[in-house]
C-alpha atoms as a PDB file:
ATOM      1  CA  UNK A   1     196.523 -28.636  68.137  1.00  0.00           C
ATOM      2  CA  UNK A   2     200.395 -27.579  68.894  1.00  0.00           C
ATOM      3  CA  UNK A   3     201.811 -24.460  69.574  1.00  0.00           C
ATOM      4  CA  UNK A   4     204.740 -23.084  70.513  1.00  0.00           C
ATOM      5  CA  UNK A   5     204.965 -21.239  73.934  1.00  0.00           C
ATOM      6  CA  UNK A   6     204.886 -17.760  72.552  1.00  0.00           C
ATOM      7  CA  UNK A   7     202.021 -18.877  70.649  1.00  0.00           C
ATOM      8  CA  UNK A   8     200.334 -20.171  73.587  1.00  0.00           C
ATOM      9  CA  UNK A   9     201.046 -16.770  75.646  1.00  0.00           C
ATOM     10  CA  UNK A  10     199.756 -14.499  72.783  1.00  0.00           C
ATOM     11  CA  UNK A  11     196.642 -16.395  72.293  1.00  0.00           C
ATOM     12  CA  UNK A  12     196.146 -16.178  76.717  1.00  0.00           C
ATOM     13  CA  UNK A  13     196.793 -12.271  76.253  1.00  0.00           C
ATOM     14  CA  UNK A  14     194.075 -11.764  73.807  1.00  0.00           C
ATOM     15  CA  UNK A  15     191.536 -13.964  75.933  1.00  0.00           C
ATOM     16  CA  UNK A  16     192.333 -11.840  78.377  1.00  0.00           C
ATOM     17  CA  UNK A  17     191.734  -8.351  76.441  1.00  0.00           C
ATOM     18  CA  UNK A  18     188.270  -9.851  75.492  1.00  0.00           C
ATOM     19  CA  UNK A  19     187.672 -10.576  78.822  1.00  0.00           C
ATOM     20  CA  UNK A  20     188.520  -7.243  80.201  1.00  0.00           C
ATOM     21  CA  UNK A  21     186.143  -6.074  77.476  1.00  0.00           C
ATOM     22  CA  UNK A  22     183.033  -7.185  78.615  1.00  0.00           C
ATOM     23  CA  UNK A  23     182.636  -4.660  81.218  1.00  0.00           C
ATOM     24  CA  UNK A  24     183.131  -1.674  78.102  1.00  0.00           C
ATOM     25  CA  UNK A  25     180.966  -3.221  76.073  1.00  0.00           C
ATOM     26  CA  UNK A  26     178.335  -4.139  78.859  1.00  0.00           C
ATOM     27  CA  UNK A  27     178.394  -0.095  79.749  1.00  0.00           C
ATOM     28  CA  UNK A  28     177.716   0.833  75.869  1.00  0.00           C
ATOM     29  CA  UNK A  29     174.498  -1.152  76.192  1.00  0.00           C
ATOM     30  CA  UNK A  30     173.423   0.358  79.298  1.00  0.00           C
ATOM     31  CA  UNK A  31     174.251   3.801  77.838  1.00  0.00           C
ATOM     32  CA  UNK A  32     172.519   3.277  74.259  1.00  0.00           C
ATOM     33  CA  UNK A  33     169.392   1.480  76.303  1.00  0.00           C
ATOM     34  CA  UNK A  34     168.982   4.742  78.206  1.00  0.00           C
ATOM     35  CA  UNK A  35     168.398   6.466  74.787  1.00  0.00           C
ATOM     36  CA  UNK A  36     164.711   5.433  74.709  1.00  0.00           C
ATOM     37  CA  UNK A  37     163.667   2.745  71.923  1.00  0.00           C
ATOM     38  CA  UNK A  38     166.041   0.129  71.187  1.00  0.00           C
ATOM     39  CA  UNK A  39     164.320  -1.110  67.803  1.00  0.00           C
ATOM     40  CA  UNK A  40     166.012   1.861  66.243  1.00  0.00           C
ATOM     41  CA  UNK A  41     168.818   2.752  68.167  1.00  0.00           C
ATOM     42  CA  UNK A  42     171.920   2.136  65.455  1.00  0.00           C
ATOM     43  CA  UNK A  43     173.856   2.249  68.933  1.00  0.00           C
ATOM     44  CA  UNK A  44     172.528  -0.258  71.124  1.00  0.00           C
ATOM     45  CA  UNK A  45     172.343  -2.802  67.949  1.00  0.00           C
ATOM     46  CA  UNK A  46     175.898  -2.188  67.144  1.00  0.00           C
ATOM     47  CA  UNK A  47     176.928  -2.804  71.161  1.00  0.00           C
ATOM     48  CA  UNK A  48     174.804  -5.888  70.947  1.00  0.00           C
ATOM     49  CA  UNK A  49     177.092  -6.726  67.733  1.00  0.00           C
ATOM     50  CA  UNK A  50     179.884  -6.426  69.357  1.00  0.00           C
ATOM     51  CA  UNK A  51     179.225  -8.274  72.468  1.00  0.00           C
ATOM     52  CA  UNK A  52     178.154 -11.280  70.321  1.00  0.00           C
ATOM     53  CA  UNK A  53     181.455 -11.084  68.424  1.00  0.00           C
ATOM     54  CA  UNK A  54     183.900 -10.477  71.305  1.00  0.00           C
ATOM     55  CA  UNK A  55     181.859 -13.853  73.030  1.00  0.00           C
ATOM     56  CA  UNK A  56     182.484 -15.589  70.311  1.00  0.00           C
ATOM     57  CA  UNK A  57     185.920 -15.015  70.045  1.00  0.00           C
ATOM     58  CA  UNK A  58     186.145 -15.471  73.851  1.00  0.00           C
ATOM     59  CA  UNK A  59     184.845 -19.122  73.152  1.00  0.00           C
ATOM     60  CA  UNK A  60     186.989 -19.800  70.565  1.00  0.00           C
ATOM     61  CA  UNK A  61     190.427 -18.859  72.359  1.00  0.00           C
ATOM     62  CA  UNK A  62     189.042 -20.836  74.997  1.00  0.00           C
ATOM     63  CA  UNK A  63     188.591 -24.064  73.063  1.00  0.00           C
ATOM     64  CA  UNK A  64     191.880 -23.120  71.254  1.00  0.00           C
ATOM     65  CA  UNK A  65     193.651 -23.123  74.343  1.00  0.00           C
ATOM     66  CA  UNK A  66     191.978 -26.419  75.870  1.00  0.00           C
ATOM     67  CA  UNK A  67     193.070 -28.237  73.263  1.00  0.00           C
ATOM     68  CA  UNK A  68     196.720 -26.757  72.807  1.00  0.00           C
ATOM     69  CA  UNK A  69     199.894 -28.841  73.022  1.00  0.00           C
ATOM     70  CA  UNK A  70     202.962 -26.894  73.859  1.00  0.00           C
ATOM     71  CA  UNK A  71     205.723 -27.947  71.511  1.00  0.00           C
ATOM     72  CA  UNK A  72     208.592 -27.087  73.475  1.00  0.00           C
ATOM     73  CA  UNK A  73     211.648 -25.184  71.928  1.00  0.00           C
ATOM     74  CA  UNK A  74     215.139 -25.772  72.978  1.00  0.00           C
ATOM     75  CA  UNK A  75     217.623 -23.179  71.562  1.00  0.00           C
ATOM     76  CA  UNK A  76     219.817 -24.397  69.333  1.00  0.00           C
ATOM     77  CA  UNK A  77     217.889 -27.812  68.873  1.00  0.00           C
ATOM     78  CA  UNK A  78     218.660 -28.666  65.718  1.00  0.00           C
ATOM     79  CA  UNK A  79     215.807 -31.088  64.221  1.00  0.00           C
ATOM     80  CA  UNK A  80     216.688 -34.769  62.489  1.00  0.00           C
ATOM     81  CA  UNK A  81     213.189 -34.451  60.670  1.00  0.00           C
ATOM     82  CA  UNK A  82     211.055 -31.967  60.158  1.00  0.00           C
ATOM     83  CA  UNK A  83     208.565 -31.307  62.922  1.00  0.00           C
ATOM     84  CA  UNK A  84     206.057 -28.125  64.211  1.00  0.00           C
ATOM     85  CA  UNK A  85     208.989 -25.928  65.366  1.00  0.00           C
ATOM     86  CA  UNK A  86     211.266 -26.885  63.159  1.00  0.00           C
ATOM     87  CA  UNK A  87     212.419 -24.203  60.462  1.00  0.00           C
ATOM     88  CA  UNK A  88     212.940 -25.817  56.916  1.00  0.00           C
ATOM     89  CA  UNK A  89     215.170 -24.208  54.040  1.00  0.00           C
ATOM     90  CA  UNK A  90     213.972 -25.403  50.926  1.00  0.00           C
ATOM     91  CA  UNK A  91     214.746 -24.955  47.273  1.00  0.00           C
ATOM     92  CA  UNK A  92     212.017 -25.232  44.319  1.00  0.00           C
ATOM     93  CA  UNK A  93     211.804 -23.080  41.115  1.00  0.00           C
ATOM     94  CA  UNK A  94     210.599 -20.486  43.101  1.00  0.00           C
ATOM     95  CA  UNK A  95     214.582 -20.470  44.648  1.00  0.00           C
ATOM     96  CA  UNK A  96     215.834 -20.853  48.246  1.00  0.00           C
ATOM     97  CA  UNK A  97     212.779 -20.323  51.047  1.00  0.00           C
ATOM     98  CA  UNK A  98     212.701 -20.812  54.482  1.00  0.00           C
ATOM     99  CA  UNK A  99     209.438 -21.569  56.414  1.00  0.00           C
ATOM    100  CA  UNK A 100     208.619 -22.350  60.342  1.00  0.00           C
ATOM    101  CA  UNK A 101     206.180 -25.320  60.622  1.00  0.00           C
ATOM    102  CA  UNK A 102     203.718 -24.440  63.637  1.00  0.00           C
ATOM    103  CA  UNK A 103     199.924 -24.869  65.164  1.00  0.00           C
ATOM    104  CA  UNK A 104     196.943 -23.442  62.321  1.00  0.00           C
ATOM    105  CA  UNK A 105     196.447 -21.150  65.008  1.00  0.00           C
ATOM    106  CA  UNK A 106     199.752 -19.733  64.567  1.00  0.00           C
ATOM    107  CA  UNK A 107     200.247 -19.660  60.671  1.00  0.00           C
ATOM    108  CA  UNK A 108     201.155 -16.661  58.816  1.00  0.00           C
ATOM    109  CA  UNK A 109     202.272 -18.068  55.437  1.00  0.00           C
ATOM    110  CA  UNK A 110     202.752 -14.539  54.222  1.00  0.00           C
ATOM    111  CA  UNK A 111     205.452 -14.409  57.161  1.00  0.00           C
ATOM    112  CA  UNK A 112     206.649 -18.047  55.987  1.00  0.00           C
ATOM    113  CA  UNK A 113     204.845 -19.729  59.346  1.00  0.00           C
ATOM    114  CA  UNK A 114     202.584 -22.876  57.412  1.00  0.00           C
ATOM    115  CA  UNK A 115     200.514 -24.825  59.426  1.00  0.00           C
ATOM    116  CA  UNK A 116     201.504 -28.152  60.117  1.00  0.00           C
ATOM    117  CA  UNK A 117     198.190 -29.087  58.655  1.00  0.00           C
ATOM    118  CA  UNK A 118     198.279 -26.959  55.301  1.00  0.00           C
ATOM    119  CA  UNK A 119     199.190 -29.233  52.548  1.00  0.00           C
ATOM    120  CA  UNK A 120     202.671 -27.595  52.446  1.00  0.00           C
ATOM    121  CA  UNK A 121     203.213 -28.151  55.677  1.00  0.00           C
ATOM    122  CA  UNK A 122     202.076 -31.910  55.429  1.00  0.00           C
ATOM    123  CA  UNK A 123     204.626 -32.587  52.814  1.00  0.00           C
ATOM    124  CA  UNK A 124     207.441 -31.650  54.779  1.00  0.00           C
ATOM    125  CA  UNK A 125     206.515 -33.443  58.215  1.00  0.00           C
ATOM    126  CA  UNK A 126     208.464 -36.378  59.096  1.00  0.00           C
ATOM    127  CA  UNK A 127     210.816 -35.071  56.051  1.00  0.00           C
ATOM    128  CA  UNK A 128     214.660 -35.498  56.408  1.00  0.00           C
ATOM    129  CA  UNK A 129     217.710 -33.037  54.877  1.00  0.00           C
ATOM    130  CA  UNK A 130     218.623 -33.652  52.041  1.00  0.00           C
ATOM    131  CA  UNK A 131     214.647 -35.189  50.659  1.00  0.00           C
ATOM    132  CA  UNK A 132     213.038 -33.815  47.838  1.00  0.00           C
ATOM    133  CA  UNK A 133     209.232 -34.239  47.972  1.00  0.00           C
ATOM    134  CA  UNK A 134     206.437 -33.176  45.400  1.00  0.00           C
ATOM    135  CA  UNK A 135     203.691 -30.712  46.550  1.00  0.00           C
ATOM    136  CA  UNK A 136     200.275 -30.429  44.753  1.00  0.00           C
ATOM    137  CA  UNK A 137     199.099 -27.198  44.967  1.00  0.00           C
ATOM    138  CA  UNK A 138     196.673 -24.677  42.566  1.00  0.00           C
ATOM    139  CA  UNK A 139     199.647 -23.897  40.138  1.00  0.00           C
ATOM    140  CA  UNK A 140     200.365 -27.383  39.799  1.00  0.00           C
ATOM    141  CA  UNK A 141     202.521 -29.740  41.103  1.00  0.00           C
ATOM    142  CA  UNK A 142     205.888 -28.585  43.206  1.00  0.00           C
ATOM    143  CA  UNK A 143     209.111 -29.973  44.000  1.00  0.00           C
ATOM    144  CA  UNK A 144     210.681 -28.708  46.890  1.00  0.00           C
ATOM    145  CA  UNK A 145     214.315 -30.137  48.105  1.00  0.00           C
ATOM    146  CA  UNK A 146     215.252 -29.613  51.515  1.00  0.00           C
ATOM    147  CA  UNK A 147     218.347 -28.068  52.129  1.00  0.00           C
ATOM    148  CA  UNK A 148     218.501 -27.785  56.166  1.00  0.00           C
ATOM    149  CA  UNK A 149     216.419 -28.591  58.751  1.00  0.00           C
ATOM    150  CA  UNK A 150     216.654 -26.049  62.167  1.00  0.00           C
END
């Protein structure tokens, strides 16, 4: 899986926030056990909810970040093809966009960041300026023409 190195330290600051709250969440059990009966204690189950959900995002950032490959970034690297890093302006009938191909981890296509495994961000991989390429997607097929590749 690649990501880029500010990627790579945001996903290692939220394993650590998880990690620091074990100890919170460990204390809200303690406290909701001491209430007596734990079949009915709307407390304790929802501490118990939330341990299970913080562990399991603690094991997924962990695999995440055991399988990472940094991509590195060099300022002002501009990119022959189109690679994860690599912003690509593009024109379709939609007009001029620009998108950032990175890791799934780190997509946001709302933000224009497509994963370099989305089906948009397929297409364009490997991709030079000046291409055009055809994109199925739900509203049909797309044709995109690369205008610059950063």
């Amino acid at each position: 899986m690649y990501i880029s190195q500010e990627g790579l330290r945001k996903l290692q600051e939220e394993l650590e926030k998880r990690r620091s709250l074990r100890a919170e969440i460990s204390q809200k059990i303690q406290e909701a056990k001491a209430l007596g009966d734990i079949s009915e204690n709307a407390e304790y189950q929802e501490a118990i909810t939330a341990q299970s959900f913080n562990e399991g995002k603690i094991m997924e950032l962990e695999e995440i970040l055991r399988q990472a490959e940094v991509v590195s970034e060099v300022p002002g690297h501009r990119h022959e093809v189109a690679e994860v890093g690599s912003q690509v302006k593009v024109e379709s009938k939609f007009g001029t966009q620009q998108f950032t191909l990175v890791g799934s981890s780190e997509a946001d296509p709302g933000q224009g960041f497509i994963s370099d495994e989305s089906p948009l961000g397929k297409s364009f991989l490997k991709h030079k300026k000046g291409e055009e390429i055809e994109v199925q997607t739900p509203k049909g097929k797309i044709r995109y023409k690369i205008l610059e590749i950063i």
